[in-house]
N, C-alpha and C. Protein backbone atom coordinates (compact mmCIF):
# COMPACT_ATOMS: atom_id res chain seq x y z
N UNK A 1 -0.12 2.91 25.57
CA UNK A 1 0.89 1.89 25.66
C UNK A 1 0.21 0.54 25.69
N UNK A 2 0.83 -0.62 25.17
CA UNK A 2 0.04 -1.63 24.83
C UNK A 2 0.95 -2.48 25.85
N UNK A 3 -0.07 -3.52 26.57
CA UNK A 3 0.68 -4.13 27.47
C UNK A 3 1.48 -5.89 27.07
N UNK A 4 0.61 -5.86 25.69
CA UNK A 4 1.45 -7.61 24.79
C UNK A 4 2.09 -7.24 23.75
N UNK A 5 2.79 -8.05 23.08
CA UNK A 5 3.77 -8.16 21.98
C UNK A 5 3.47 -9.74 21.29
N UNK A 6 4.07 -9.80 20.61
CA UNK A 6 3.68 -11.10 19.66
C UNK A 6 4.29 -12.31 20.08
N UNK A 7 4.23 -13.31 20.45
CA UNK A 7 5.40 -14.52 20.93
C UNK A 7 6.09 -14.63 19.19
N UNK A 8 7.26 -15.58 18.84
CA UNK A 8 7.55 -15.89 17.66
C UNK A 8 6.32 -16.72 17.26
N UNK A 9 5.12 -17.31 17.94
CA UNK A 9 4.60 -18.21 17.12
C UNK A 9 3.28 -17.43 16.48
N UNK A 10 3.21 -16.09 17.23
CA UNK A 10 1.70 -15.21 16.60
C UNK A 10 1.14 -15.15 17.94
N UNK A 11 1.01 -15.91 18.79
CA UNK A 11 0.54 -15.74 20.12
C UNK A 11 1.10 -14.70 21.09
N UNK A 12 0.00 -13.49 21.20
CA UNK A 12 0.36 -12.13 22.12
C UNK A 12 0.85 -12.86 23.35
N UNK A 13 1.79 -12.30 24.09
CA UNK A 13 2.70 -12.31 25.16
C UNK A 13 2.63 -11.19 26.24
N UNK A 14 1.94 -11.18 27.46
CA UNK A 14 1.95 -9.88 27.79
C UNK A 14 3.17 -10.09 28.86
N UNK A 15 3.52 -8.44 28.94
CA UNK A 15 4.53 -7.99 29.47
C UNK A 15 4.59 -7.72 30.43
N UNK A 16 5.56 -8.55 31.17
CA UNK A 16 5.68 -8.40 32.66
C UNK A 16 5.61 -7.65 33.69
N UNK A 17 5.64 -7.68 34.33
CA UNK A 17 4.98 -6.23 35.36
C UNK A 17 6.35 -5.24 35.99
N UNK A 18 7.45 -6.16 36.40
CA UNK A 18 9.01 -5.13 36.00
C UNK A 18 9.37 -4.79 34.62
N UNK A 19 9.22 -5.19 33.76
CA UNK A 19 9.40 -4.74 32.21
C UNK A 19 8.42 -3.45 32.04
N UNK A 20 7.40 -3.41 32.44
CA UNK A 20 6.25 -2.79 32.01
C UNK A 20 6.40 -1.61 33.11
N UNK A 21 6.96 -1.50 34.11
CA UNK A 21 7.96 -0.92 35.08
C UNK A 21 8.87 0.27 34.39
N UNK A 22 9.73 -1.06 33.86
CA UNK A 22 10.99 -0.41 33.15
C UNK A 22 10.65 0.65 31.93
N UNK A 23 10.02 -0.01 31.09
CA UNK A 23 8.85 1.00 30.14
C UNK A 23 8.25 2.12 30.61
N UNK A 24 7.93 2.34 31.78
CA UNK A 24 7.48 4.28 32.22
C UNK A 24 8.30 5.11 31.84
N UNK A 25 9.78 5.31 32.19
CA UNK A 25 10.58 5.98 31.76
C UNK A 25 10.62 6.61 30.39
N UNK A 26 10.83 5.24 29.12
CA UNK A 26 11.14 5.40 28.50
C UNK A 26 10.33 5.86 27.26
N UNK A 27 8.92 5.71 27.82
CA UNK A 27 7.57 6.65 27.43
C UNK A 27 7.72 8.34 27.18
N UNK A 28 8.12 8.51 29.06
CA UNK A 28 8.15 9.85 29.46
C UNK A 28 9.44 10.24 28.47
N UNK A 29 10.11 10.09 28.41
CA UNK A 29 11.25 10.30 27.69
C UNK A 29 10.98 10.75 25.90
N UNK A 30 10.61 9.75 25.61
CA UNK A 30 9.71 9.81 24.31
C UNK A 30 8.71 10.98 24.28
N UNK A 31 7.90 11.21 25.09
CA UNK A 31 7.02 12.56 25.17
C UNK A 31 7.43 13.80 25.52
N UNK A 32 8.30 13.44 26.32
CA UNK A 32 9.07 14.67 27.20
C UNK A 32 10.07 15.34 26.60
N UNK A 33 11.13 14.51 26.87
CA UNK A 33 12.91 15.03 26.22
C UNK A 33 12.83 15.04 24.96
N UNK A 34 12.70 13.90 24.15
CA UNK A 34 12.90 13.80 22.94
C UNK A 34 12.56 14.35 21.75
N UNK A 35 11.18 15.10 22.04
CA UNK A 35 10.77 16.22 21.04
C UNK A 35 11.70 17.69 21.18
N UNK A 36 12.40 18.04 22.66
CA UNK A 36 13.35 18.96 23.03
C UNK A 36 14.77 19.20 21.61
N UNK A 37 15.41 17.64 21.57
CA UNK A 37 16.54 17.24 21.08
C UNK A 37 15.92 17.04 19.54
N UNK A 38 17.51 17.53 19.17
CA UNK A 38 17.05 17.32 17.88
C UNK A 38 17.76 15.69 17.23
N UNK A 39 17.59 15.53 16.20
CA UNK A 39 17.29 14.25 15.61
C UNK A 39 18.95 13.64 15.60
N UNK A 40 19.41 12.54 16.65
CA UNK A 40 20.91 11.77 16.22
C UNK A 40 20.90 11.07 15.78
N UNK A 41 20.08 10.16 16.19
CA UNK A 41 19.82 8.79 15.93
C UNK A 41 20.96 8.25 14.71
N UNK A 42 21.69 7.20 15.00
CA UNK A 42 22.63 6.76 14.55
C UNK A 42 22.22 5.33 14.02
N UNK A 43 21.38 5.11 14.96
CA UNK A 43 20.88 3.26 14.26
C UNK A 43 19.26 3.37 14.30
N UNK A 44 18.74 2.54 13.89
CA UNK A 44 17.44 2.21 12.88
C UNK A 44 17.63 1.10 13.30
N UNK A 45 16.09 0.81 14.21
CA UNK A 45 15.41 1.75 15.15
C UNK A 45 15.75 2.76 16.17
N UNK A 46 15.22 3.45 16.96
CA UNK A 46 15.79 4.67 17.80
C UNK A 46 16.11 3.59 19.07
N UNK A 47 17.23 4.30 19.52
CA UNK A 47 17.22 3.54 20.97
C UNK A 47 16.24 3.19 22.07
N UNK A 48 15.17 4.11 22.25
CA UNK A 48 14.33 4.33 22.63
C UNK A 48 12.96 3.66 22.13
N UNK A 49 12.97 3.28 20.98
CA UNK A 49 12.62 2.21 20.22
C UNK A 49 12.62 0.45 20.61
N UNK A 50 13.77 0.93 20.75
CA UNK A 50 15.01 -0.82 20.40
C UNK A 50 14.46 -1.42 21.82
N UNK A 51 15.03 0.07 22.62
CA UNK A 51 14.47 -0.61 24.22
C UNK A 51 12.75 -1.38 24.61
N UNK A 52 12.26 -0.01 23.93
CA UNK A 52 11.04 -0.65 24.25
C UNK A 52 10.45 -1.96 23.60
N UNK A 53 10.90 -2.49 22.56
CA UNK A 53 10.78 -3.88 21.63
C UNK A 53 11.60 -4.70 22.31
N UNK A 54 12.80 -4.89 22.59
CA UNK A 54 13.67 -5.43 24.01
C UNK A 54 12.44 -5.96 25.14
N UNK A 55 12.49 -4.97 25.84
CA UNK A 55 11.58 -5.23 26.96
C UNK A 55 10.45 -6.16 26.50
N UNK A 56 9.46 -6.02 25.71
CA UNK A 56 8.20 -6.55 25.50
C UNK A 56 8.89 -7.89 24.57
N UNK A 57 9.52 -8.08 23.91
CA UNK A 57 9.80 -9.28 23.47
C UNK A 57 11.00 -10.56 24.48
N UNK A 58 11.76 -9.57 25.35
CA UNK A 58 12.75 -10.86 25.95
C UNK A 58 12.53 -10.49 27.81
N UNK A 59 11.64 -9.37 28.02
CA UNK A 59 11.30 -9.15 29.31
C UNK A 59 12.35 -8.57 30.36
N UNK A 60 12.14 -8.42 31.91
CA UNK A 60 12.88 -7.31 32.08
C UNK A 60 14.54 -7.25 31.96
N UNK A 61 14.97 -8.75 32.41
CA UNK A 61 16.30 -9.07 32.45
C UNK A 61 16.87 -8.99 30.89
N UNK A 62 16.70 -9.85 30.23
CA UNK A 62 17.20 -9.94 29.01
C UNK A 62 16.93 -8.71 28.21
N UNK A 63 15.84 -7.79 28.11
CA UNK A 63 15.58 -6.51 27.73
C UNK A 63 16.10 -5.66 28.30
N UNK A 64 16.32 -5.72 29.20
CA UNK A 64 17.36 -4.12 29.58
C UNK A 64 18.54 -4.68 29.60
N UNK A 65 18.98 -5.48 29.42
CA UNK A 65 20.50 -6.12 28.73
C UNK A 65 20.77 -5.31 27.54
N UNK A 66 19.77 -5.88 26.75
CA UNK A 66 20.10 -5.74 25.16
C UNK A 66 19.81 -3.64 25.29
N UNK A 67 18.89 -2.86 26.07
CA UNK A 67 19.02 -1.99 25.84
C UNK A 67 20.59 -1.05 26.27
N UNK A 68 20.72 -1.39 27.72
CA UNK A 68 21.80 -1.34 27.61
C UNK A 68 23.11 -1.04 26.92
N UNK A 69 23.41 -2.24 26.34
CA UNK A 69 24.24 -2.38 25.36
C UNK A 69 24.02 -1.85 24.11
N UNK A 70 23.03 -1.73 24.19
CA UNK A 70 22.67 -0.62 22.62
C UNK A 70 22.82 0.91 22.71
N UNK A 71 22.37 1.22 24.24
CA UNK A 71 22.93 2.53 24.61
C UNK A 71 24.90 2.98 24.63
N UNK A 72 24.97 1.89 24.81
CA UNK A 72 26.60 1.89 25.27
C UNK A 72 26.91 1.64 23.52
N UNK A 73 26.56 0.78 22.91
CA UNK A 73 27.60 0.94 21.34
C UNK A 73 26.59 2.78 20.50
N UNK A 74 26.03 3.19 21.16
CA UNK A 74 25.46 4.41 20.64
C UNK A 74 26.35 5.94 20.67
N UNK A 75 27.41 6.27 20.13
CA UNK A 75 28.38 6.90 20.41
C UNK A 75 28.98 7.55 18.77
N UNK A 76 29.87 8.42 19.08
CA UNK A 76 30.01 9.06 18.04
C UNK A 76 30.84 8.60 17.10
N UNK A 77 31.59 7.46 17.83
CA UNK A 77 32.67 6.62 17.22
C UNK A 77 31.97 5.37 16.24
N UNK A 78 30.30 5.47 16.63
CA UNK A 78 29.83 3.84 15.86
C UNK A 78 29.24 4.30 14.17
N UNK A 79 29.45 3.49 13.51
CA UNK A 79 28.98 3.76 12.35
C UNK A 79 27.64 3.56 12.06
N UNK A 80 26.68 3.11 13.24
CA UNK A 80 25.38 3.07 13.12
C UNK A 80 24.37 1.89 12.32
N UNK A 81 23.71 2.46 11.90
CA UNK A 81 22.99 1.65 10.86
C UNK A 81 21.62 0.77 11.40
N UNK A 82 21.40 -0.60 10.79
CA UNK A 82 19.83 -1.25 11.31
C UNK A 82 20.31 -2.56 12.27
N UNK A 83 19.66 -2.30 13.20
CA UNK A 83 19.69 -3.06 14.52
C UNK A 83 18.85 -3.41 15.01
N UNK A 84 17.82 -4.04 14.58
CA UNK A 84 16.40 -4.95 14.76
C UNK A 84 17.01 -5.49 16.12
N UNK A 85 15.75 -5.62 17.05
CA UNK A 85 16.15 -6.52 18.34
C UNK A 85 16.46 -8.15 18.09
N UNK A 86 17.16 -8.96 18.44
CA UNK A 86 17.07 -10.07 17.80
C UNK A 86 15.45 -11.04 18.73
N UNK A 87 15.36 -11.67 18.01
CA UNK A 87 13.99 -12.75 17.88
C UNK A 87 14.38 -13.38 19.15
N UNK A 88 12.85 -13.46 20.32
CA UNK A 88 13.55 -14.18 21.00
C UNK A 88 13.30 -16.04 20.46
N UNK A 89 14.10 -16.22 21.11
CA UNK A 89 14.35 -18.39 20.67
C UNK A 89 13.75 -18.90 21.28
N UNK A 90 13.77 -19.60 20.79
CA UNK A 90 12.79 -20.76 21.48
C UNK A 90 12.55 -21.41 22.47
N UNK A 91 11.95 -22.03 23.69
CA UNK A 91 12.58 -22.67 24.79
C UNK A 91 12.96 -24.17 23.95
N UNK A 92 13.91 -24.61 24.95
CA UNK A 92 14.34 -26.19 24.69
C UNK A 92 13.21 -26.95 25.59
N UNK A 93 12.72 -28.05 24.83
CA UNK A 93 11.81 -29.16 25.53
C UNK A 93 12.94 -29.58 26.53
N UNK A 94 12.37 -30.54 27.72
CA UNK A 94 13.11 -30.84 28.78
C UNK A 94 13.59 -32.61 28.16
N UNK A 95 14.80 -32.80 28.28
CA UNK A 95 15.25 -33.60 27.62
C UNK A 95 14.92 -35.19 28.64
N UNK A 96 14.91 -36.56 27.85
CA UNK A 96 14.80 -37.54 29.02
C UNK A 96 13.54 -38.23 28.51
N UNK A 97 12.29 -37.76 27.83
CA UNK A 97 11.71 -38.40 27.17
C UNK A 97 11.34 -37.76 25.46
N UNK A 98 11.30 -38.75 24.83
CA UNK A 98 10.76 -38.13 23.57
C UNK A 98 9.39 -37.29 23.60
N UNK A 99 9.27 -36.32 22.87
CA UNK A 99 8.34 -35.62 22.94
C UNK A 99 6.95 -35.96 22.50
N UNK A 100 7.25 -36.83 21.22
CA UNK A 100 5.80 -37.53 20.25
C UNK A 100 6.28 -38.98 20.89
N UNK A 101 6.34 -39.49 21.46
CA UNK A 101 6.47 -41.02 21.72
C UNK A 101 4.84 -41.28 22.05
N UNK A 102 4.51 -42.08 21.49
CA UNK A 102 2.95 -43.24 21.40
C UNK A 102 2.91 -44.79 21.40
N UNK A 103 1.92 -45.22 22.21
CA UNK A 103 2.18 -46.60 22.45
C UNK A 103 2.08 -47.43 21.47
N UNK A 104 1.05 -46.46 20.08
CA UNK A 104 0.99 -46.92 18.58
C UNK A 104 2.16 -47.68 18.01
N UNK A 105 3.61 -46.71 18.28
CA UNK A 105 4.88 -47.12 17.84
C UNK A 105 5.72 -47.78 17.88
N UNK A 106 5.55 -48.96 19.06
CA UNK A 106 5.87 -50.01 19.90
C UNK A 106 5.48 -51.43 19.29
């Protein structure tokens, strides 16, 4: 198990220590249960997948959100299909001064 993921800018991000928490499970699960069961998978990537890219890209809160909810639309009623985790965004600079301001420009 690898403990970073990529930030959006290329810069590895390592993963928090409740995320990385939350991730034991879903290892054991992967090694354990899932070779048991045979193949449902309804969306692309596996849930089990989705979660673990969740976690390492938006960390523990916002990642077990999104897994969550991916578990819950995972049902026999959904039509499935590709469900990439979304990208996390960007932070906002703190507003109040310009960011490039130089005394050059004055």
């Amino acid at each position: 198990m690898t403990d970073s993921h990529e930030s959006p800018d290329g810069a590895p991000r390592r993963t928090g220590p409740v995320a990385w928490v939350l991730l034991l499970p879903i290892h054991v699960y992967r090694k354990v249960i899932s070779p048991l069961l045979p193949p449902t998978c309804r969306y692309y990537p596996s849930c089990s997948s989705y979660a673990v890219d969740a976690l390492k890209t938006h960390g523990a809160i916002k990642g077990l959100a999104l897994a969550v909810w991916r578990l819950l639309r995972c049902n026999p009623w959904s039509s499935g299909g590709i469900d990439p985790v979304p990208p996390r965004r960007p932070r906002r600079k703190a507003s109040g001064t310009p960011a490039h301001h130089s005394s050059a420009e004055e």
